[in-house]
N, C-alpha and C. Protein backbone atom coordinates (compact mmCIF):
# COMPACT_ATOMS: atom_id res chain seq x y z
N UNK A 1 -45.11 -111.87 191.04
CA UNK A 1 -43.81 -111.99 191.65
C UNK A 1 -43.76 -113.28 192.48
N UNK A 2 -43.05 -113.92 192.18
CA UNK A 2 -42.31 -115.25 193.11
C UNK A 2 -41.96 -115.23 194.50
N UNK A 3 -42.63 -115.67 195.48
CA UNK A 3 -41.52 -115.62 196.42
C UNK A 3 -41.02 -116.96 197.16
N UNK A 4 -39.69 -116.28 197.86
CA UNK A 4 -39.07 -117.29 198.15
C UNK A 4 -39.39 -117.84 198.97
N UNK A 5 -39.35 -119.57 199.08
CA UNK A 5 -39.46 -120.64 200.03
C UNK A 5 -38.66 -120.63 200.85
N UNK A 6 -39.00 -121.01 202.10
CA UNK A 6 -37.51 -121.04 203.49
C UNK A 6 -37.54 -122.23 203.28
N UNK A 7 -36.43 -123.00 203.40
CA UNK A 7 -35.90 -124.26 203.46
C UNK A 7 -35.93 -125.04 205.01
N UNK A 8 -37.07 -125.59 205.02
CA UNK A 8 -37.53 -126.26 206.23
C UNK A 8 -36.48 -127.10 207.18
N UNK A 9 -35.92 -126.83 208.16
CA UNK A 9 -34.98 -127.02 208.69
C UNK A 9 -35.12 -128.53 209.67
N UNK A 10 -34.55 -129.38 210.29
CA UNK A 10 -34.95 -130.32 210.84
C UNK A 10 -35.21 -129.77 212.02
N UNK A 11 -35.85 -130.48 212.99
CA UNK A 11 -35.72 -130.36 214.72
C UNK A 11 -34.45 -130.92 215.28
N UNK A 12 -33.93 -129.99 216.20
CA UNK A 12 -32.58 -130.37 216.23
C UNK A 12 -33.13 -131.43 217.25
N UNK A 13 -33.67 -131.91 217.62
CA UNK A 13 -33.83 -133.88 218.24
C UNK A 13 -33.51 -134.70 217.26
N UNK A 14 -33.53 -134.43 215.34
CA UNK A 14 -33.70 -134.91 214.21
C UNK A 14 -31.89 -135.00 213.82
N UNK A 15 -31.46 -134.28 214.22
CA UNK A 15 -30.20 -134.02 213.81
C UNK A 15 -29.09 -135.07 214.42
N UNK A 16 -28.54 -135.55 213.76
CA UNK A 16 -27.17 -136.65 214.03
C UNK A 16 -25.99 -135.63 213.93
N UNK A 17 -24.85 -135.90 214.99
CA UNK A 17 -24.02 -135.35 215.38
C UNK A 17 -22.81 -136.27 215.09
N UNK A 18 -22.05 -136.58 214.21
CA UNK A 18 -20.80 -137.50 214.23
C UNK A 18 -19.28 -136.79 213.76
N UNK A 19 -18.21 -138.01 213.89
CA UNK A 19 -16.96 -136.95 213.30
C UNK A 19 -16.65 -137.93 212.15
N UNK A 20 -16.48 -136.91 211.12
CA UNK A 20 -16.03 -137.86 210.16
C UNK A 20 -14.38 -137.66 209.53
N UNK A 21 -13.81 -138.45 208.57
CA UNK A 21 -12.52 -137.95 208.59
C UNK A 21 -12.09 -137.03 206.67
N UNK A 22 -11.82 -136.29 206.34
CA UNK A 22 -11.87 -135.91 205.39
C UNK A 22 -11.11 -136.65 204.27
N UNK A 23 -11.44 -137.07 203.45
CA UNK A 23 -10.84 -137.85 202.46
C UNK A 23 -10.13 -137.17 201.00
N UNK A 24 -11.70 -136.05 200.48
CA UNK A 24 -11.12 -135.68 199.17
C UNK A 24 -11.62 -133.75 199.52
N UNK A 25 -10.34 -133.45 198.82
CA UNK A 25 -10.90 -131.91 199.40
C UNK A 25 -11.57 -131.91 197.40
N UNK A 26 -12.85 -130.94 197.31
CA UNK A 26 -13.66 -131.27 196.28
C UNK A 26 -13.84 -128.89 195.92
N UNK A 27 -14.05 -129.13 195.14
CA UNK A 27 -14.76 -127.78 194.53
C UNK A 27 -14.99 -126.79 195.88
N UNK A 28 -14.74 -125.43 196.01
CA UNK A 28 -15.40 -124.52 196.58
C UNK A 28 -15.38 -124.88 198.12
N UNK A 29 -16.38 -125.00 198.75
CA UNK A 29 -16.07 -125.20 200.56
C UNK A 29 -16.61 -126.94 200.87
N UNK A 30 -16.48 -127.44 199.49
CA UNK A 30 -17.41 -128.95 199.71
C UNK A 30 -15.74 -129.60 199.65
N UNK A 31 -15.63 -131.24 200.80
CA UNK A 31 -15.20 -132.26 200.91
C UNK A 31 -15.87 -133.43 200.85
N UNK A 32 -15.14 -134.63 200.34
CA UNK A 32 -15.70 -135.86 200.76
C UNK A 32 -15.03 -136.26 202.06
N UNK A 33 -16.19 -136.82 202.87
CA UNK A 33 -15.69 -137.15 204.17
C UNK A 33 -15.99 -138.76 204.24
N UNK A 34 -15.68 -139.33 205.59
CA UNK A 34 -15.76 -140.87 205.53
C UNK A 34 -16.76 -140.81 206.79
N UNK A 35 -17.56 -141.47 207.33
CA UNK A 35 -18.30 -141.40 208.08
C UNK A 35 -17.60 -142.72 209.44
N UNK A 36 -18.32 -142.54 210.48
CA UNK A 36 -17.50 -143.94 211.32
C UNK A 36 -18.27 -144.94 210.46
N UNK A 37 -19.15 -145.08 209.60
CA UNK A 37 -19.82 -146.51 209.36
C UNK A 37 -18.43 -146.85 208.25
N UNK A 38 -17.97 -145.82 207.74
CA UNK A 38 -17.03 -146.64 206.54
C UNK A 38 -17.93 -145.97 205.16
N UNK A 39 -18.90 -145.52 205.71
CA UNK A 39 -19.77 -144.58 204.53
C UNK A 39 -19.24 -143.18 203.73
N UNK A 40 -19.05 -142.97 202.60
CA UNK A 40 -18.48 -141.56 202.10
C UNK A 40 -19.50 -140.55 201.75
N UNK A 41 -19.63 -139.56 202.77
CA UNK A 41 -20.56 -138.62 202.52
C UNK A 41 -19.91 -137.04 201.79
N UNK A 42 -20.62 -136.29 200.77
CA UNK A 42 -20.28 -135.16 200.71
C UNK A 42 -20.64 -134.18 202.14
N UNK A 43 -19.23 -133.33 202.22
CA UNK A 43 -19.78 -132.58 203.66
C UNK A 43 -19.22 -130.84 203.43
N UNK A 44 -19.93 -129.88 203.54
CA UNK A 44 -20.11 -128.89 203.24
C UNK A 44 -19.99 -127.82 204.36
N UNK A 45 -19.26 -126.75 203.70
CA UNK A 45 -18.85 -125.56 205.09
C UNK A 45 -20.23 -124.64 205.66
N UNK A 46 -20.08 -124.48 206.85
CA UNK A 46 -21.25 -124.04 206.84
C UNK A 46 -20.34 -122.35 206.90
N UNK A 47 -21.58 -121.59 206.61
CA UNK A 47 -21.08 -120.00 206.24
C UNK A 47 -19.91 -119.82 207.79
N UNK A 48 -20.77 -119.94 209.31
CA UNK A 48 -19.93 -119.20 210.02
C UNK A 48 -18.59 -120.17 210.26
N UNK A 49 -18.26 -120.79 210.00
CA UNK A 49 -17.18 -121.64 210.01
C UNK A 49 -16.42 -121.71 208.23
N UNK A 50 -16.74 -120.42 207.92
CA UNK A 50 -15.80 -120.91 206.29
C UNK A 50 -14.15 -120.53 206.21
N UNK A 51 -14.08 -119.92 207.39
CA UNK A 51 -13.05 -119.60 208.24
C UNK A 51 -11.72 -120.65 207.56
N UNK A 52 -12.60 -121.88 207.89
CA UNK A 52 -11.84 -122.93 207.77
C UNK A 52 -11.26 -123.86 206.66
N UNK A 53 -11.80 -123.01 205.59
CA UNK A 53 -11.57 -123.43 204.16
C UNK A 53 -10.17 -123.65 203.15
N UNK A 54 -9.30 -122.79 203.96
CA UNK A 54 -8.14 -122.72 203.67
C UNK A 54 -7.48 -123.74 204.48
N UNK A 55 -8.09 -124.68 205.46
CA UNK A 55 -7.05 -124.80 206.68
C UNK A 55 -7.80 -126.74 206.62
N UNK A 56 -8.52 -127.24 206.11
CA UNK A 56 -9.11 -128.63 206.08
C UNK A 56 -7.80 -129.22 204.95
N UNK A 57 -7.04 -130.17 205.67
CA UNK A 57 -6.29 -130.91 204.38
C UNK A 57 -6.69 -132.59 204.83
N UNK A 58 -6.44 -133.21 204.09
CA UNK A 58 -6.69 -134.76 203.53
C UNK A 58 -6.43 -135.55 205.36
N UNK A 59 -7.00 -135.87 205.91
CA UNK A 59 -7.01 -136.96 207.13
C UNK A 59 -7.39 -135.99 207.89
N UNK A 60 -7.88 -134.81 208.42
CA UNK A 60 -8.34 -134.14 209.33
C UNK A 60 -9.59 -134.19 209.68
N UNK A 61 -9.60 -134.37 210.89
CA UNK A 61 -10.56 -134.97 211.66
C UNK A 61 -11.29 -133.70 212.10
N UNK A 62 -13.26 -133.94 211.50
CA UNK A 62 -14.39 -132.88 211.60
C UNK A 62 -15.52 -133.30 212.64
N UNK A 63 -15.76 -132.52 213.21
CA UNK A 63 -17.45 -132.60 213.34
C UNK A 63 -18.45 -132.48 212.40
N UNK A 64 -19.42 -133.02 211.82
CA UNK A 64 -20.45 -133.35 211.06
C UNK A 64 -21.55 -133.27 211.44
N UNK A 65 -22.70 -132.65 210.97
CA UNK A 65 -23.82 -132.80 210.84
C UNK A 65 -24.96 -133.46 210.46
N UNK A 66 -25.93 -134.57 210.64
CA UNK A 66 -26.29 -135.41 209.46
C UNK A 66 -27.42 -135.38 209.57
N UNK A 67 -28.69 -135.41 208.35
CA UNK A 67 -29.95 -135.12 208.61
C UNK A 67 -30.07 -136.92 208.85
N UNK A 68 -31.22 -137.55 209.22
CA UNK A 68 -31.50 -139.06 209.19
C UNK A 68 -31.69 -139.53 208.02
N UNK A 69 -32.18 -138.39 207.41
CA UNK A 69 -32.92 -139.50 206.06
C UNK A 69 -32.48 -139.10 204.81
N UNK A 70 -31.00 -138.19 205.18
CA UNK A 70 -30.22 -138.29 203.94
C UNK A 70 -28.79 -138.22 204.44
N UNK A 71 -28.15 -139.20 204.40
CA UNK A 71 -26.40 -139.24 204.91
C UNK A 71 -25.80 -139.41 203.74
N UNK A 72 -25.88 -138.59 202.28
CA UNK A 72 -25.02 -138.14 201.38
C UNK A 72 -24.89 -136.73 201.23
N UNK A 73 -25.13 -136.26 202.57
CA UNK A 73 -25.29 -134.96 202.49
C UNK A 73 -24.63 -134.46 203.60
N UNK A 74 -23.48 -133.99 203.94
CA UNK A 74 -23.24 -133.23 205.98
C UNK A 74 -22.94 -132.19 205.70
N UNK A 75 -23.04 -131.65 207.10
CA UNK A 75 -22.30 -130.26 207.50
C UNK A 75 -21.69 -130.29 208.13
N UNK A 76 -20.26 -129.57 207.82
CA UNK A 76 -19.46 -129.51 208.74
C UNK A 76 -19.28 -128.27 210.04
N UNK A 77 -19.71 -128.60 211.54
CA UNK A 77 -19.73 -127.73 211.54
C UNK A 77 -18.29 -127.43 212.68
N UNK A 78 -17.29 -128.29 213.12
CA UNK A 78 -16.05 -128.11 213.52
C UNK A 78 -15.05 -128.86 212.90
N UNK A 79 -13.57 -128.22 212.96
CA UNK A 79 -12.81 -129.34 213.45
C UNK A 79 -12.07 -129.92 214.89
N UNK A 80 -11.70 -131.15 214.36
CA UNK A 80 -11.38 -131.69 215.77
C UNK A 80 -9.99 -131.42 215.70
N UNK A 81 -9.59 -131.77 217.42
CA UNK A 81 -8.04 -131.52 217.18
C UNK A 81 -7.14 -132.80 216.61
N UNK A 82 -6.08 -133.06 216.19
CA UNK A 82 -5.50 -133.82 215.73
C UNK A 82 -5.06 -135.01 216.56
């Protein structure tokens, strides 16, 4: 029997905190977002915030998550107010 791997999480000292702005709403709870560099990252709902899935449209401004050593990847884990 197989078992499952836990998915090694960063140290949150490791973790980048930015807002990015939503660009393309994409498949399921995933968006493309824009980063402040001008960078387009995919950014993804996290479960306790899927709340918000119905309610993200095109220029709405998120909080993001970003590991360091991969920024084609975020989490979203607020939005901001308008």
């Amino acid at each position: 029997m197989r078992t499952k791997k836990k998915a090694v999480a960063a140290y949150p000292a490791q973790i980048i905190e930015t807002e990015g702005t939503i660009t393309e709403i994409l498949a399921g709870s995933a968006y493309r977002a824009l980063l402040p560099n001008g960078k387009p990252t995919v950014a993804y709902m996290q479960q306790r915030t899927a709340l918000l899935v119905g309610t993200l449209q095109i220029g709405d401004k998120v909080q993001l998550s970003l590991n360091p050593s991969d920024f084609d990847c975020a989490r979203i884990t607020a939005r901001l107010s308008k």
